[in-house]
Protein backbone atom coordinates (compact mmCIF):
# COMPACT_ATOMS: atom_id res chain seq x y z
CA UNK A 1 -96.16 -55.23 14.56
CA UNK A 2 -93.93 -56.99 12.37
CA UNK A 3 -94.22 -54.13 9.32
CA UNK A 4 -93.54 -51.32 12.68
CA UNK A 5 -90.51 -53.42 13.30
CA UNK A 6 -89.25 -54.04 10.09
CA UNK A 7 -89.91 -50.05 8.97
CA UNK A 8 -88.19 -48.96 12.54
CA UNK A 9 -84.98 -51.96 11.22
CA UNK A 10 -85.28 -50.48 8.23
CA UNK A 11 -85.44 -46.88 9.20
CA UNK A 12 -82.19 -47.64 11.51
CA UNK A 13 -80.71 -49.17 8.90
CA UNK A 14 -80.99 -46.58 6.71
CA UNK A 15 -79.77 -44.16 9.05
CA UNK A 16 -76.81 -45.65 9.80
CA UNK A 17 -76.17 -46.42 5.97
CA UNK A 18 -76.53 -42.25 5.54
CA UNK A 19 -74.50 -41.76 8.57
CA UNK A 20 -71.54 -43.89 7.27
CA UNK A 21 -72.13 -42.51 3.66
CA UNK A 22 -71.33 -38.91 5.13
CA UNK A 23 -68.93 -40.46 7.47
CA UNK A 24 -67.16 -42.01 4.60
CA UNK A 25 -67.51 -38.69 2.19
CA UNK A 26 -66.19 -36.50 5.12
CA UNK A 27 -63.04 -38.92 5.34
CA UNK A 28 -62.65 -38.86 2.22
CA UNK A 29 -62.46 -34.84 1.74
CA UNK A 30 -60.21 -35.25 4.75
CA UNK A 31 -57.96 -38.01 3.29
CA UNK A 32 -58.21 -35.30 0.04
CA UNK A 33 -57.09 -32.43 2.04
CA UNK A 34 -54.24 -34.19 3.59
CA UNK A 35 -53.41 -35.40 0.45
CA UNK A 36 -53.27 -31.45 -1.19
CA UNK A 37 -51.19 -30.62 2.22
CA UNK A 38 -48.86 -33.11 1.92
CA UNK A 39 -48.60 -32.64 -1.86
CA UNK A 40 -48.12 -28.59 -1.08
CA UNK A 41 -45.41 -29.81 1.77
CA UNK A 42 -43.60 -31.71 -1.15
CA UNK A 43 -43.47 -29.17 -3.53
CA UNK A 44 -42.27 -26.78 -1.16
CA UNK A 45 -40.00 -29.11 -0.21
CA UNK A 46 -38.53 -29.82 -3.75
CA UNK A 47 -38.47 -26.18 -4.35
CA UNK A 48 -36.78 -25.25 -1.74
CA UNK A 49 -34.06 -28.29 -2.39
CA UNK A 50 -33.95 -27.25 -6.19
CA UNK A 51 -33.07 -23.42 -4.87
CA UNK A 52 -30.86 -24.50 -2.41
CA UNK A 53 -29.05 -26.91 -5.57
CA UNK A 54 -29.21 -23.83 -8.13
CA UNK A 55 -27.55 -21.41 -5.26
CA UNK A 56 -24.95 -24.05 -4.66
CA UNK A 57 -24.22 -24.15 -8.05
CA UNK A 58 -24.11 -20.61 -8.41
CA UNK A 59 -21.50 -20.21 -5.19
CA UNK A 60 -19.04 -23.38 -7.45
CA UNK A 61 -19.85 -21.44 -10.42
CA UNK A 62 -18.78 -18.12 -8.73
CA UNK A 63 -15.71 -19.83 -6.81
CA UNK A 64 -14.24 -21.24 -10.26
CA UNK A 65 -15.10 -17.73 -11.59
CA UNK A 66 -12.37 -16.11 -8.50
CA UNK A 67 -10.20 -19.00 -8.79
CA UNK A 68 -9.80 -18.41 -12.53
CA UNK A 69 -9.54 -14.96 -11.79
CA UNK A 70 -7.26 -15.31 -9.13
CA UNK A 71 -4.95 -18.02 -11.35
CA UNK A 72 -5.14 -15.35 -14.32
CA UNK A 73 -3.98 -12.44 -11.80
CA UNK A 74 -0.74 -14.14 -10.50
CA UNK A 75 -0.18 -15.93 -13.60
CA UNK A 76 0.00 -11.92 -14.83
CA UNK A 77 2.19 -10.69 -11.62
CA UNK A 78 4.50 -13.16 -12.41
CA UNK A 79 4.88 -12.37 -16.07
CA UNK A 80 5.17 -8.90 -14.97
CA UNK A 81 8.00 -9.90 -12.49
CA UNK A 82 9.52 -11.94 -14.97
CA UNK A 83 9.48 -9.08 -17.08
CA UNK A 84 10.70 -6.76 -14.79
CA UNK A 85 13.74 -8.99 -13.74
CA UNK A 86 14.96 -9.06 -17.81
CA UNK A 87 14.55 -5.56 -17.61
CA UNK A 88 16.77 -4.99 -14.56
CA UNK A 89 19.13 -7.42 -15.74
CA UNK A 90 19.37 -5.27 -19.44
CA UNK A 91 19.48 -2.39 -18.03
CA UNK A 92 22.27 -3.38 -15.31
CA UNK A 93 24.00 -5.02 -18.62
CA UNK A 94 24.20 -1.20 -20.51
CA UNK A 95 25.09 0.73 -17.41
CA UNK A 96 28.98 0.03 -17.60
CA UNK A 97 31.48 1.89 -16.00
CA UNK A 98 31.74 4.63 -19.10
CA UNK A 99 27.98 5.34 -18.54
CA UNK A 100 27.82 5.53 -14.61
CA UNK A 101 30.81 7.85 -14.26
CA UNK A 102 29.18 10.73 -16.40
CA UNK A 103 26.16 10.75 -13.39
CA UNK A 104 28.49 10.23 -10.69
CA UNK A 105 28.35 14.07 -9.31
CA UNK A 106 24.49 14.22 -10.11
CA UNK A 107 24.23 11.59 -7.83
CA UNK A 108 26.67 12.49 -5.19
CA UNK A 109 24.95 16.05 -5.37
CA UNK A 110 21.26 14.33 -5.05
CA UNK A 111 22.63 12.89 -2.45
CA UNK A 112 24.37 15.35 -0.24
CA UNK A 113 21.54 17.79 -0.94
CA UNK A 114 18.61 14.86 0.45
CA UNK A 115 21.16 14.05 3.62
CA UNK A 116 21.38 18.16 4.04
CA UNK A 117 25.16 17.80 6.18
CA UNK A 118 27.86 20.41 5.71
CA UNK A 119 30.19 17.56 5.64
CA UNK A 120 30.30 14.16 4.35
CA UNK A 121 32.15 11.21 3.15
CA UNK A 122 31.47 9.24 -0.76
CA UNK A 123 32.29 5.94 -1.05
CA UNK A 124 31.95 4.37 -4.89
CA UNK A 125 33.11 0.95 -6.47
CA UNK A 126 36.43 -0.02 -8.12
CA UNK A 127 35.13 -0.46 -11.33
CA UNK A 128 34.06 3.09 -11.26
CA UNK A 129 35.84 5.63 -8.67
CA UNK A 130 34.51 8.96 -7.68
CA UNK A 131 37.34 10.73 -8.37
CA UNK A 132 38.35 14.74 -7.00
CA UNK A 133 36.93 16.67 -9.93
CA UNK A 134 33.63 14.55 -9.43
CA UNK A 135 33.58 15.60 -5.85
CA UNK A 136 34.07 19.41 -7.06
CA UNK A 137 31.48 19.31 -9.52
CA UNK A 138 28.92 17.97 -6.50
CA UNK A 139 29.74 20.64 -4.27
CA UNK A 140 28.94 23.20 -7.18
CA UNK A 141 25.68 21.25 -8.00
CA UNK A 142 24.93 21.64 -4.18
CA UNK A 143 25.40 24.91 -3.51
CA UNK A 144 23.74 26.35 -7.07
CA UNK A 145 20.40 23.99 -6.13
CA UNK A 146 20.52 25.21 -2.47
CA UNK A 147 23.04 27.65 -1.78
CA UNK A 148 24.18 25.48 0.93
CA UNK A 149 28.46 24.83 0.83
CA UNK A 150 29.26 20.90 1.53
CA UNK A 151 32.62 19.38 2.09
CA UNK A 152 32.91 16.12 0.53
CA UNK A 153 35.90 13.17 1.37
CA UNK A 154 36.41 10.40 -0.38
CA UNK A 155 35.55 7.06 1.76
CA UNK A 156 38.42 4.29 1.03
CA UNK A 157 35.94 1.56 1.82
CA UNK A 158 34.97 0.35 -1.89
CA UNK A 159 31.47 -0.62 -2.79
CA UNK A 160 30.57 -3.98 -4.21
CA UNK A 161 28.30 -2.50 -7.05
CA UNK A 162 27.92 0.86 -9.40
CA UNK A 163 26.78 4.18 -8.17
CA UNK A 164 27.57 5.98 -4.78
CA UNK A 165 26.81 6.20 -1.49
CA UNK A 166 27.31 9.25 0.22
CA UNK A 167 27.63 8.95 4.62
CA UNK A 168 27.91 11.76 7.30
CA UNK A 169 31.28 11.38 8.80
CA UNK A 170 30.31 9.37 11.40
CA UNK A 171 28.06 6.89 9.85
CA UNK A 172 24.88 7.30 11.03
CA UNK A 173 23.05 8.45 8.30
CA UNK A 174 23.52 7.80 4.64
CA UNK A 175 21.99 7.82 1.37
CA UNK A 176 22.62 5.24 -1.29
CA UNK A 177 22.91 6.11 -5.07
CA UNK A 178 23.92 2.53 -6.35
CA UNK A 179 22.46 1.77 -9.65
CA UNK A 180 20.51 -1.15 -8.49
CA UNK A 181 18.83 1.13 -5.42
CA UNK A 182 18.51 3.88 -8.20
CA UNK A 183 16.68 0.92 -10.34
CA UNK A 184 14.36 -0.02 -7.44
CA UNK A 185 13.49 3.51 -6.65
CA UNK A 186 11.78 3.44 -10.08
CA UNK A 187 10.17 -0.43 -9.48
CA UNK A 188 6.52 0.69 -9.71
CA UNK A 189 7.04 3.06 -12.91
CA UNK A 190 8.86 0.38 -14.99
CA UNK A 191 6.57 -2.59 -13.52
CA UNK A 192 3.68 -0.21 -14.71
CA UNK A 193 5.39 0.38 -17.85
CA UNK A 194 5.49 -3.40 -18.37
CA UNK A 195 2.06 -4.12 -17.43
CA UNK A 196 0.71 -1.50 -20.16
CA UNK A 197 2.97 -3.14 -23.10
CA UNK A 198 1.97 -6.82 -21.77
């Protein structure tokens, strides 16, 4: 009975050695697998991380690109404006009283024609005073562009700077022909002007 028992211990025995062998292998596939998942996890993970670093980057790298831009842009304007300002300043410098009083009845015409009044009042600066054959000369200009007859009056209040500006009796409309207004009227074709030659 001894060899039954010792076959049946040995039987058990070896059962429960083949048991825990594939108990043992199956962990171990399982330990594997969760292993590979976690190992997949990771390198998701780290990808993920490196494309969130490398868009990062690319946003700094794209910021510095606009700032540079942007730096570049106004560092132009204000050469431009810079520009412009010498420009006004030269110009303002050649227009003396000589030049300005040969365009005084173009611009009191120009004027008088863009207020449309039959009657109206030009006021002009010491340094260069509209004078009676001036105000003649508009009134011809006038009425050969438009056929329209203007009176014009001399307004005693003196301007600070060159040019005209021409008022409807009353004051309530007016139109200014000053040098410097004539200058700013042309601001966009002279800063464009600059912007080519710079």
């Amino acid at each position: 009975m001894e060899t039954t028992d010792n076959r049946l211990l040995s039987g058990i025995l070896e059962q429960a050695e083949l048991t825990a062998q594939k108990k043992l292998e199956d962990a171990q596939k399982q330990a594997g697998r969760i292993a590979e998942e976690a190992q997949l996890k990771i390198d998701r993970e780290i990808a993920s991380l490196q494309k969130d670093h490398e868009q990062k980057l690319k946003n700094i790298e794209l910021k510095k690109q606009a700032n540079l831009a942007s730096a570049k842009r106004k560092a132009n304007l204000r050469q431009i404006d810079e520009s412009y300002q010498q420009v006004l300043r030269r110009v303002t410098e050649l227009l003396d009283a000589k030049k300005v009083a040969k365009h005084l009845s173009t611009w009191i015409a120009e004027a008088a024609i863009g207020l449309d009044l039959k009657e109206a009042k030009v006021a002009s600066s010491r340094k260069c005073p509209v004078k009676e054959e001036h105000l003649e000369e508009a009134t011809r200009l006038v009425q050969e562009a438009t056929g329209a007859k203007i009176t014009l009056h001399l307004d005693p209040k003196p301007l600070q700077g060159l040019g005209v500006i021409v008022s409807s009796m009353d004051d309530t409309i007016s139109f200014n022909n000053q040098v410097e207004i004539r200058l700013r009227r042309f601001d966009r074709d002279i800063r464009s002007l600059i912007q080519e030659h710079s």
